[in-house]
PDB file of N, CA and C in Angstrom:
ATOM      1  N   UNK A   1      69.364 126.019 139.839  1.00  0.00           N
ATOM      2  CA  UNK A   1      69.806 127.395 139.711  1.00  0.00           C
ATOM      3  C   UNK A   1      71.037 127.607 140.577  1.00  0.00           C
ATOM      4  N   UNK A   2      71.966 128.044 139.889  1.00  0.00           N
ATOM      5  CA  UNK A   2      73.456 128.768 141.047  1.00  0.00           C
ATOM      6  C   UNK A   2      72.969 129.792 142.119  1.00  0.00           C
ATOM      7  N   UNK A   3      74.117 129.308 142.679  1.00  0.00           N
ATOM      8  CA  UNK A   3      73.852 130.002 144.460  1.00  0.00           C
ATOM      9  C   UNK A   3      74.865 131.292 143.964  1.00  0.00           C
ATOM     10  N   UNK A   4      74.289 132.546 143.575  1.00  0.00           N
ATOM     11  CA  UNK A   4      75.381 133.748 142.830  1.00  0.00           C
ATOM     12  C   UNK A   4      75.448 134.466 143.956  1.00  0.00           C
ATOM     13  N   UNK A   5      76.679 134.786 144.603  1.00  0.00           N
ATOM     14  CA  UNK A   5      76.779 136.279 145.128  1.00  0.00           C
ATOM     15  C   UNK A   5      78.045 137.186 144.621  1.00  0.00           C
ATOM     16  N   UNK A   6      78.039 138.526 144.963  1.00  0.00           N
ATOM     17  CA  UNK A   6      78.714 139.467 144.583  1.00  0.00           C
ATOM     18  C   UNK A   6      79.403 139.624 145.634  1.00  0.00           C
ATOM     19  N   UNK A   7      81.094 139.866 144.889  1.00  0.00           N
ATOM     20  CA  UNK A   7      82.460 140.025 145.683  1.00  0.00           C
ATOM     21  C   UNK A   7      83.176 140.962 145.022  1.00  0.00           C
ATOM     22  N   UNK A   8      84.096 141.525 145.290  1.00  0.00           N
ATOM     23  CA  UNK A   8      84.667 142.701 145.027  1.00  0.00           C
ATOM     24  C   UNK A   8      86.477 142.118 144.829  1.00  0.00           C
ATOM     25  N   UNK A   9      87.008 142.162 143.514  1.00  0.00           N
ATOM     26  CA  UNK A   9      88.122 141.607 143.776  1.00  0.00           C
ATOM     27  C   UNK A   9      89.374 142.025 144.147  1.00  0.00           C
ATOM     28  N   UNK A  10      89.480 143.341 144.072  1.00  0.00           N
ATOM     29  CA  UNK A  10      90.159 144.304 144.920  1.00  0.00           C
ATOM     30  C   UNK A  10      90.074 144.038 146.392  1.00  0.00           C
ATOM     31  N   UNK A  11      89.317 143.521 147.179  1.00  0.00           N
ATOM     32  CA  UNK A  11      89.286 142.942 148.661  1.00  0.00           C
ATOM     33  C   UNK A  11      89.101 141.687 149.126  1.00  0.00           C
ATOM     34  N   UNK A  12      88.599 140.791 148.543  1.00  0.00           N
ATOM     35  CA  UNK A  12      88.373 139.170 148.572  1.00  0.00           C
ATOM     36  C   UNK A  12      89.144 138.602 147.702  1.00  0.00           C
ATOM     37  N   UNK A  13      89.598 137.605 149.027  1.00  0.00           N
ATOM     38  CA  UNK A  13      90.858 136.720 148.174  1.00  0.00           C
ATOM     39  C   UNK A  13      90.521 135.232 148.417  1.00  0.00           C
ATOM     40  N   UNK A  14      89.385 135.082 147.708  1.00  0.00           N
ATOM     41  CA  UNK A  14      88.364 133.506 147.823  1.00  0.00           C
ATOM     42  C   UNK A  14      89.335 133.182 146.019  1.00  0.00           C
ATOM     43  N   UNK A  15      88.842 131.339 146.630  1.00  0.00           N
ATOM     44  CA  UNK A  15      89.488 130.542 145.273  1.00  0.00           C
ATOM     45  C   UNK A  15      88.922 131.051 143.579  1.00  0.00           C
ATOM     46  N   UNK A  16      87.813 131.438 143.955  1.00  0.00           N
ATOM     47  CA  UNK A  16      87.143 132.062 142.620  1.00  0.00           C
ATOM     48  C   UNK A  16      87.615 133.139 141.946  1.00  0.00           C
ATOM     49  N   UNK A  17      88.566 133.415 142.172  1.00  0.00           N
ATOM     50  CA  UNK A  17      89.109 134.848 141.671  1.00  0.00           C
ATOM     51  C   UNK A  17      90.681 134.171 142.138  1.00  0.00           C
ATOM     52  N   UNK A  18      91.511 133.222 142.065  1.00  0.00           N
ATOM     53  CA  UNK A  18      92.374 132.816 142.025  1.00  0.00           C
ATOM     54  C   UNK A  18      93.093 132.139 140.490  1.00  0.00           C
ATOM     55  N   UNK A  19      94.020 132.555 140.642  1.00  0.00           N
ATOM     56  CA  UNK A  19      94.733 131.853 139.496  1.00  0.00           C
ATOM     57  C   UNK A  19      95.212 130.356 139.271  1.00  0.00           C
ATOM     58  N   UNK A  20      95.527 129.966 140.155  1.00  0.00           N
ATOM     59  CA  UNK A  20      95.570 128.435 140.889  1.00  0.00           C
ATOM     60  C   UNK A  20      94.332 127.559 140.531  1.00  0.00           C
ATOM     61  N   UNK A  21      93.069 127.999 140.965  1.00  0.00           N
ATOM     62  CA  UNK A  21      91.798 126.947 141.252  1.00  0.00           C
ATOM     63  C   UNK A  21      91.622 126.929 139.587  1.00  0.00           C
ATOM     64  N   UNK A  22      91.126 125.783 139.109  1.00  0.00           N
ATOM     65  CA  UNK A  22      91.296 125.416 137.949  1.00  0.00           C
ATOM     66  C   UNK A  22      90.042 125.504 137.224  1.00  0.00           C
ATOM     67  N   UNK A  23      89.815 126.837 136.662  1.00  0.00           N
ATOM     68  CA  UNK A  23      88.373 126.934 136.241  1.00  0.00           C
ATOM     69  C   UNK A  23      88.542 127.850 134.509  1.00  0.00           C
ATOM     70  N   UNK A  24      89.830 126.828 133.948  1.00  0.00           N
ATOM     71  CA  UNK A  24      90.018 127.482 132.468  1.00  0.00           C
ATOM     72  C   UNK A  24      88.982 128.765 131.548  1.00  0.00           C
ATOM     73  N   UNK A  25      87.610 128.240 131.910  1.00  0.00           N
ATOM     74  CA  UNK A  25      86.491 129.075 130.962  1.00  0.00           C
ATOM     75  C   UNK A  25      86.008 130.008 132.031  1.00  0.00           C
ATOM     76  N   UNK A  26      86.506 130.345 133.204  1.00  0.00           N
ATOM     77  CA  UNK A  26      86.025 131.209 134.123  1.00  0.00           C
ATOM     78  C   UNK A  26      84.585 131.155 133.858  1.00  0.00           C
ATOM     79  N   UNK A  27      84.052 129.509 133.963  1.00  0.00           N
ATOM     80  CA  UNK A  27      82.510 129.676 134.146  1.00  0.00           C
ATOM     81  C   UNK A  27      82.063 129.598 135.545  1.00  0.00           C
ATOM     82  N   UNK A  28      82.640 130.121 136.736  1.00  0.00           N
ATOM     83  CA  UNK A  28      81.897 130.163 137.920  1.00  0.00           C
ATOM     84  C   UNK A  28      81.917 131.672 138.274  1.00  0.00           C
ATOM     85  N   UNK A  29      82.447 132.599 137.235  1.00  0.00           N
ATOM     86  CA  UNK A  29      82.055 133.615 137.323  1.00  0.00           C
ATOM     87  C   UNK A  29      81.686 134.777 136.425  1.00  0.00           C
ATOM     88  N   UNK A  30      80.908 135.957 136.291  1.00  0.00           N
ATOM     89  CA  UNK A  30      80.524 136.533 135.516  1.00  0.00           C
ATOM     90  C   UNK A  30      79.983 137.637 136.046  1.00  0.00           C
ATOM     91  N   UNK A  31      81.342 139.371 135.239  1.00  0.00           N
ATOM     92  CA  UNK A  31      81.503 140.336 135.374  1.00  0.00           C
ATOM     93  C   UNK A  31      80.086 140.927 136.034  1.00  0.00           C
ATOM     94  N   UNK A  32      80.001 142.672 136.759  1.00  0.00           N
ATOM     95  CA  UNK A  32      78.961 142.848 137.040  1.00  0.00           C
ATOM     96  C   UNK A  32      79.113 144.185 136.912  1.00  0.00           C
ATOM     97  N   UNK A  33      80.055 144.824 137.404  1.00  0.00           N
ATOM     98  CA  UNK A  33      80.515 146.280 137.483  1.00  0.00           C
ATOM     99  C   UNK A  33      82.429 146.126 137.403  1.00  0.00           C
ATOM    100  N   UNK A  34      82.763 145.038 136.400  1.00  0.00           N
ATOM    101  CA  UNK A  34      84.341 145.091 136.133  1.00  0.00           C
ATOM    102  C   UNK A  34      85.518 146.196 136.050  1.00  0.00           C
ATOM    103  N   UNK A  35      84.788 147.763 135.683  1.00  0.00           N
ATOM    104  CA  UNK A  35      85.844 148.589 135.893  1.00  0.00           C
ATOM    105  C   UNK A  35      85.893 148.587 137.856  1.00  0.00           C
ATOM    106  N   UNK A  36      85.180 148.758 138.550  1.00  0.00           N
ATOM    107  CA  UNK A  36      84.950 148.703 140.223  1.00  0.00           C
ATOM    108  C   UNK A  36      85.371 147.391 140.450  1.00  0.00           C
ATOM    109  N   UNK A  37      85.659 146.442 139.775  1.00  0.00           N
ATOM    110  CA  UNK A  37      85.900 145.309 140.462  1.00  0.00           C
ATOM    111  C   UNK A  37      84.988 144.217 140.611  1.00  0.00           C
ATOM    112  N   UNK A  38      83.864 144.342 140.856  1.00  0.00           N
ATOM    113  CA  UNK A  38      82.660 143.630 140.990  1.00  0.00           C
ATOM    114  C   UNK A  38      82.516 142.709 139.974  1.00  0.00           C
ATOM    115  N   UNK A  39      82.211 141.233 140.550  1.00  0.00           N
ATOM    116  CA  UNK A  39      82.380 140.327 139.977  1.00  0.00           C
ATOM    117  C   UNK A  39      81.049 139.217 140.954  1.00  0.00           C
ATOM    118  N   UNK A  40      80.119 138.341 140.171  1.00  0.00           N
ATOM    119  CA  UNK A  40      79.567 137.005 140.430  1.00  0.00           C
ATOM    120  C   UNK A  40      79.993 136.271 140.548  1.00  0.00           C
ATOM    121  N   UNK A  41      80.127 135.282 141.255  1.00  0.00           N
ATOM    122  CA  UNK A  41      80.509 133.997 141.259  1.00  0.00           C
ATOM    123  C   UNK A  41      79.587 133.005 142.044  1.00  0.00           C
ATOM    124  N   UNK A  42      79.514 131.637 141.550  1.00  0.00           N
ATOM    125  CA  UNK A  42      78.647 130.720 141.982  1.00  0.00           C
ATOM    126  C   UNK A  42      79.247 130.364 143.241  1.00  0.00           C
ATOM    127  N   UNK A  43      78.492 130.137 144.204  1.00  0.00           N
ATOM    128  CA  UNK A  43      78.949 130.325 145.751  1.00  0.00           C
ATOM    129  C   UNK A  43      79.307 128.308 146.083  1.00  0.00           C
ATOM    130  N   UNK A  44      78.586 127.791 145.320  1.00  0.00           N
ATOM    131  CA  UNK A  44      78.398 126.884 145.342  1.00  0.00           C
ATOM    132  C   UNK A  44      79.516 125.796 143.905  1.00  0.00           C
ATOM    133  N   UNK A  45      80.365 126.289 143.879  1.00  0.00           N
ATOM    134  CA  UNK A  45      81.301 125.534 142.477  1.00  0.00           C
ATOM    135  C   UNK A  45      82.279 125.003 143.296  1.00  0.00           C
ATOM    136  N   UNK A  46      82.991 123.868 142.630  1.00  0.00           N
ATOM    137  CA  UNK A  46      83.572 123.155 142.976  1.00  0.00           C
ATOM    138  C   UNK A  46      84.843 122.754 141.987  1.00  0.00           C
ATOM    139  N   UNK A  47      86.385 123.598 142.393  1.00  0.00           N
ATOM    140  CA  UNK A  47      86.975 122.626 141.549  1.00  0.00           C
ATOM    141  C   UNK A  47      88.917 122.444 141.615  1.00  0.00           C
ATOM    142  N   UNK A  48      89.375 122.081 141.305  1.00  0.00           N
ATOM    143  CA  UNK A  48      90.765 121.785 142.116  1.00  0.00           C
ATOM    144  C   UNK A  48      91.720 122.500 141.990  1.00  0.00           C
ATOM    145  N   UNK A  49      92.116 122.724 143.589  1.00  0.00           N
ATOM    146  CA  UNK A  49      93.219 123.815 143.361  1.00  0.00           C
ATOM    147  C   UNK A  49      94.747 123.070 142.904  1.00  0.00           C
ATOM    148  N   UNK A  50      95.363 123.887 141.887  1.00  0.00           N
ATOM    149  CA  UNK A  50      96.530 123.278 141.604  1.00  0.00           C
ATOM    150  C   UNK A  50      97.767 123.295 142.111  1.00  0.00           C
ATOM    151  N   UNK A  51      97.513 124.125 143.350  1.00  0.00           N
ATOM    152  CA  UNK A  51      98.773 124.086 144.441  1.00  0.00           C
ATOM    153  C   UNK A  51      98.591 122.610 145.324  1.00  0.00           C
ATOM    154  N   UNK A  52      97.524 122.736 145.859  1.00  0.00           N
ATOM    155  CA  UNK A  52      97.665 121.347 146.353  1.00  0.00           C
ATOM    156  C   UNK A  52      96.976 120.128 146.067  1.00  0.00           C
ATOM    157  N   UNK A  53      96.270 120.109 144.666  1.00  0.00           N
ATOM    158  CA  UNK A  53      95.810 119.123 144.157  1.00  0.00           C
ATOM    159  C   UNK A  53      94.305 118.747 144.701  1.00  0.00           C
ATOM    160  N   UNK A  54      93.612 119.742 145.832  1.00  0.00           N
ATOM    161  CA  UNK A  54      92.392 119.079 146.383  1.00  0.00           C
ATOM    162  C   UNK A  54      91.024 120.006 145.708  1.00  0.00           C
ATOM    163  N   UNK A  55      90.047 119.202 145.540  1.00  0.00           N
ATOM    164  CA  UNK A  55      88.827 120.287 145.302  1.00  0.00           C
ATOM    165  C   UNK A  55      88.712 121.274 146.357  1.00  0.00           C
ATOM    166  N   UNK A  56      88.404 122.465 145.531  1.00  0.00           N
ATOM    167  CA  UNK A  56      87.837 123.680 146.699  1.00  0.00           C
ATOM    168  C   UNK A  56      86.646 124.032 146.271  1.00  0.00           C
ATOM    169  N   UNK A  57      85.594 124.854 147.221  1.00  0.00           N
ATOM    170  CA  UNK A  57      84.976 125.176 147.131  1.00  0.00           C
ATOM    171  C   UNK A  57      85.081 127.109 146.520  1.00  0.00           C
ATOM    172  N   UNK A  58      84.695 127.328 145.864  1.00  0.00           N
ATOM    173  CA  UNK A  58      84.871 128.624 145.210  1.00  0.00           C
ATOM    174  C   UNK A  58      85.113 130.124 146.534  1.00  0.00           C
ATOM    175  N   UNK A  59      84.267 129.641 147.495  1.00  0.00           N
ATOM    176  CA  UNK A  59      84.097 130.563 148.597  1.00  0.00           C
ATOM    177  C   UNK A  59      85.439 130.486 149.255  1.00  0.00           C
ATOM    178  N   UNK A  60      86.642 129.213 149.204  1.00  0.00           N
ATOM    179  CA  UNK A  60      87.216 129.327 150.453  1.00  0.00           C
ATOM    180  C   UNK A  60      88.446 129.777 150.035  1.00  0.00           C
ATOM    181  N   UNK A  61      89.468 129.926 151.137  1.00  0.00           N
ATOM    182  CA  UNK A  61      90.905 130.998 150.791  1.00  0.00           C
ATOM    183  C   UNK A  61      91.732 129.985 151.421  1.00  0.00           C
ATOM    184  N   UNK A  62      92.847 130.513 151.158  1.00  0.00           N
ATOM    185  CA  UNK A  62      94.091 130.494 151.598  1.00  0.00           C
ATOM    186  C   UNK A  62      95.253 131.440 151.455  1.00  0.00           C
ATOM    187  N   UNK A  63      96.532 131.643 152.163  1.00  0.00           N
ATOM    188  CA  UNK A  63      97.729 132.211 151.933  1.00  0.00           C
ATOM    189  C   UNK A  63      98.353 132.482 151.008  1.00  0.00           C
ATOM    190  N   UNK A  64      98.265 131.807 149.882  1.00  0.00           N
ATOM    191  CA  UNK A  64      98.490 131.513 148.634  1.00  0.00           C
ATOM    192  C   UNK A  64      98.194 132.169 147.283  1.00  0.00           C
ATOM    193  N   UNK A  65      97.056 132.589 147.867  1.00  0.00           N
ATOM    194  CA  UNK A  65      96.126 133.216 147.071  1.00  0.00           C
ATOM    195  C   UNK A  65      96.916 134.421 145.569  1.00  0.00           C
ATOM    196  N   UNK A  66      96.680 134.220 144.143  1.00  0.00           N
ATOM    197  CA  UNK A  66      97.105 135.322 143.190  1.00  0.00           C
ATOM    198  C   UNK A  66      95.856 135.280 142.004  1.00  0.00           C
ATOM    199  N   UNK A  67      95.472 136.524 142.247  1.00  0.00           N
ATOM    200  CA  UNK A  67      94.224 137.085 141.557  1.00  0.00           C
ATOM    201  C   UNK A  67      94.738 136.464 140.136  1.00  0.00           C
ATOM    202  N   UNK A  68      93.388 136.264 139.772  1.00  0.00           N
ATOM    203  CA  UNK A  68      93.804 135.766 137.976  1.00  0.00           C
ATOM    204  C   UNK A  68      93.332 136.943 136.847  1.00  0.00           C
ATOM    205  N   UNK A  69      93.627 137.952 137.855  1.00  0.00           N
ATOM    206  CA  UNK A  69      92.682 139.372 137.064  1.00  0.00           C
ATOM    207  C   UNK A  69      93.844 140.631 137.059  1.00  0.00           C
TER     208      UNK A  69
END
């Protein structure tokens, strides 16, 4: 079972809600309250960011960061 928690994308700027991290079918996340922002994501996904070529973990950030929303 996925490790799901709720983030708000108007204030969190984690790889999961990035345009960069390479998750074409946006299957590590799934809407909850989308007009507010509110969004799921598996806390636990894994997959490569295309700025610098390394796996990330969905939870983590950087400077870089541009919402894919």
């Amino acid at each position: 079972m996925a490790n799901m928690k709720i983030a708000n994308i108007k204030s969190t700027r984690i790889c999961a809600f990035c345009r960069n991290w390479y998750d074409p079918a946006n299957a590590a996340i799934v809407p909850k309250a989308p007009q507010a922002g509110f969004f799921e994501y598996n806390h636990n996904a894994r997959n490569k960011c295309m700025l610098t070529g390394l796996d990330q973990l969905s939870w983590a950030s950087c400077g870089k960061f541009s919402c894919k929303f």
